[in-house]
C-alpha atoms as a PDB file:
ATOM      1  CA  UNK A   1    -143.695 -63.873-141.901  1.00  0.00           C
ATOM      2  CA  UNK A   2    -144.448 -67.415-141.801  1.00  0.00           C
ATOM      3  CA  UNK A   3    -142.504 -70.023-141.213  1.00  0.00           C
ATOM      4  CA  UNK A   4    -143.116 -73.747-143.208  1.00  0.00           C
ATOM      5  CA  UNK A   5    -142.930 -76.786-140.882  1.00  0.00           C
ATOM      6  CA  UNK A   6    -142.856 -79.109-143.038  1.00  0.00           C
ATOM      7  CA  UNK A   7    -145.589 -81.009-141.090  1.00  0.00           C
ATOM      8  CA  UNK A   8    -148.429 -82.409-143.574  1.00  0.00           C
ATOM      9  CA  UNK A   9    -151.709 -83.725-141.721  1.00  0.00           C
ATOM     10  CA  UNK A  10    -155.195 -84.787-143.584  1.00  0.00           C
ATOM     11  CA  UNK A  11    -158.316 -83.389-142.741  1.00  0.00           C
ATOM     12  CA  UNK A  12    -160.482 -86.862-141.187  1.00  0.00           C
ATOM     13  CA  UNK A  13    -164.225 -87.509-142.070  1.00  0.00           C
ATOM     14  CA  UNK A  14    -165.746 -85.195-139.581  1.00  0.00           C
ATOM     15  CA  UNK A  15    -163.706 -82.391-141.237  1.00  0.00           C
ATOM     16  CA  UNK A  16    -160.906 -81.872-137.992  1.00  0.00           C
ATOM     17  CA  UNK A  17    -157.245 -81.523-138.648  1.00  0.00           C
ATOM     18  CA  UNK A  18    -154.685 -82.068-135.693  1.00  0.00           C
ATOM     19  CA  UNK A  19    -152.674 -78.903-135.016  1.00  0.00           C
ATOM     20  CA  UNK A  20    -148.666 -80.583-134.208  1.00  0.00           C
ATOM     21  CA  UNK A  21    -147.889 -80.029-130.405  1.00  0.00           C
ATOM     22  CA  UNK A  22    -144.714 -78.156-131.696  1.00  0.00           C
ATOM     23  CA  UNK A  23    -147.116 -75.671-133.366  1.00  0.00           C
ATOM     24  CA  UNK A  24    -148.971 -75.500-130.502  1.00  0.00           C
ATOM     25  CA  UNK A  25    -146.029 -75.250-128.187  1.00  0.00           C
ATOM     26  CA  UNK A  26    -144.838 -72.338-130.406  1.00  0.00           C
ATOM     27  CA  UNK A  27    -148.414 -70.702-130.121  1.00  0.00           C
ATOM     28  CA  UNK A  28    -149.039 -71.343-126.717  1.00  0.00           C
ATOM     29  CA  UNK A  29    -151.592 -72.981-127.127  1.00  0.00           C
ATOM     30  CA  UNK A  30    -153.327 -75.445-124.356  1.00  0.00           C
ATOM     31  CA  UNK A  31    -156.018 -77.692-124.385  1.00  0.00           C
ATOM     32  CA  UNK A  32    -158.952 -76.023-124.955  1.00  0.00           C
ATOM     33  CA  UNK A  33    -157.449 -72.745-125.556  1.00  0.00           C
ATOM     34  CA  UNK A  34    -159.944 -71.088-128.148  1.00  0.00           C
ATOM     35  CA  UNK A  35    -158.518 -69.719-131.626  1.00  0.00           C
ATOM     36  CA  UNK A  36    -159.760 -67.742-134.421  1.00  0.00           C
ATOM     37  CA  UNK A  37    -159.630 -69.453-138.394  1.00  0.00           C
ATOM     38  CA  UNK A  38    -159.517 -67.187-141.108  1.00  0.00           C
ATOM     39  CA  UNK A  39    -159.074 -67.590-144.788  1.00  0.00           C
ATOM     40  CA  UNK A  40    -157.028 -65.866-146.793  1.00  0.00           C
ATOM     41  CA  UNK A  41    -157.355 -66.781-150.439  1.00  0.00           C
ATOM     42  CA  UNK A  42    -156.569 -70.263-150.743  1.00  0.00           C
ATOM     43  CA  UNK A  43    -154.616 -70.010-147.212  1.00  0.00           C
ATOM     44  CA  UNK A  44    -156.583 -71.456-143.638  1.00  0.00           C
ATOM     45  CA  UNK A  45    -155.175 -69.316-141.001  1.00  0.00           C
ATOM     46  CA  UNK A  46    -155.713 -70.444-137.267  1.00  0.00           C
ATOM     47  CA  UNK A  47    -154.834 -67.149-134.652  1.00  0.00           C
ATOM     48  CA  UNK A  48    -154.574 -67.605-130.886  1.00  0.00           C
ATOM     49  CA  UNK A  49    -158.005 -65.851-129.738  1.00  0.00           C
ATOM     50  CA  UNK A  50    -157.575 -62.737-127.699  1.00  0.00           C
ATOM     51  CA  UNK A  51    -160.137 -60.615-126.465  1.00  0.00           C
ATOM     52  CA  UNK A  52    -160.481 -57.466-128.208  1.00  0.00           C
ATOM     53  CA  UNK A  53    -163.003 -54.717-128.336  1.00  0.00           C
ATOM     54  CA  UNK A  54    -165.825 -55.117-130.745  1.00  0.00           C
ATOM     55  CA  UNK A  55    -165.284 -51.240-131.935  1.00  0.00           C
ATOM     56  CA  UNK A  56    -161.360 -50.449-131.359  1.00  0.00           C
ATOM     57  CA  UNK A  57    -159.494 -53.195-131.082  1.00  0.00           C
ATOM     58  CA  UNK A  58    -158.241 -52.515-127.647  1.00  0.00           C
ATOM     59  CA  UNK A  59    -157.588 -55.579-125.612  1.00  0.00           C
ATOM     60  CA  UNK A  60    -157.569 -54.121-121.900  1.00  0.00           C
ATOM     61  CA  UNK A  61    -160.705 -53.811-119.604  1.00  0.00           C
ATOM     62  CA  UNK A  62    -163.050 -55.887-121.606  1.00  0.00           C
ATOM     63  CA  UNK A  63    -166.257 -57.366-120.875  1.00  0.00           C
ATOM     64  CA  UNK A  64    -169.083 -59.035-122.581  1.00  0.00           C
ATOM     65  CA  UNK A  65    -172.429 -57.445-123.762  1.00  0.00           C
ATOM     66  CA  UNK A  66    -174.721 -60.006-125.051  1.00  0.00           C
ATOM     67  CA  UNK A  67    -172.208 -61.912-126.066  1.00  0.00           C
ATOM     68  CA  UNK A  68    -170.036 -58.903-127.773  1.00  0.00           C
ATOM     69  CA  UNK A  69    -166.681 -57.825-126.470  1.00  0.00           C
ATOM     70  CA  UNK A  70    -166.138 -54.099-125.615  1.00  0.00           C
ATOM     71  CA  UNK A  71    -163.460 -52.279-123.789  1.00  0.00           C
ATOM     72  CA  UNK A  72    -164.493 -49.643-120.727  1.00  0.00           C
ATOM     73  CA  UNK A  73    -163.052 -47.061-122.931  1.00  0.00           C
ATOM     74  CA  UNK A  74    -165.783 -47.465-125.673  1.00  0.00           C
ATOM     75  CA  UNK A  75    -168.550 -47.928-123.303  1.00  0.00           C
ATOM     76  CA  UNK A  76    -167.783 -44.949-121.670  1.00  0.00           C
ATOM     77  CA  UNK A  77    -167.710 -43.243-125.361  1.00  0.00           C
ATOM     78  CA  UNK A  78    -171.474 -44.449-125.981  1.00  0.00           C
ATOM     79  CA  UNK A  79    -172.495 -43.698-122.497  1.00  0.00           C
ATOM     80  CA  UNK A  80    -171.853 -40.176-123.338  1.00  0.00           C
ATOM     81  CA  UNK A  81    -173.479 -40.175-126.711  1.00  0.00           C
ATOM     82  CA  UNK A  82    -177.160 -41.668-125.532  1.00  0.00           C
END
């Protein structure tokens, strides 16, 4: 569901926007906290980032494999199929 703010910002000429501190607040959000955009038809849709396997979706035991996320689980998975 969302939830309008009411807040209106304009994009300045290096193309940022400023995300309100309450939005960020409600988020938890920090500085420097990464985030995911998305666009959904004429919608820009900024997502707290969470680390999530590359192949499930699971977000426990994950690590990096050149630069790809993957959960233990998985790994394990195509361990056994090589």
């Amino acid at each position: 569901m969302m939830k309008d703010t009411g807040v209106v910002r304009k994009i300045d000429p290096l193309g940022r926007l400023v995300i309100p501190k309450e939005v960020r607040d409600a988020l938890g959000l920090g500085v420097n906290e990464p985030v995911q955009i998305y666009v959904n038809g004429d919608m820009i849709c900024v997502k707290k980032y969470i680390k999530a396997c590359l192949i499930c979706g699971n977000t426990d035991e994950i690590f990096a494999i050149k630069g790809k996320n993957i959960c233990m689980q998985c790994a394990k998975l195509i361990k056994q199929d090589i």
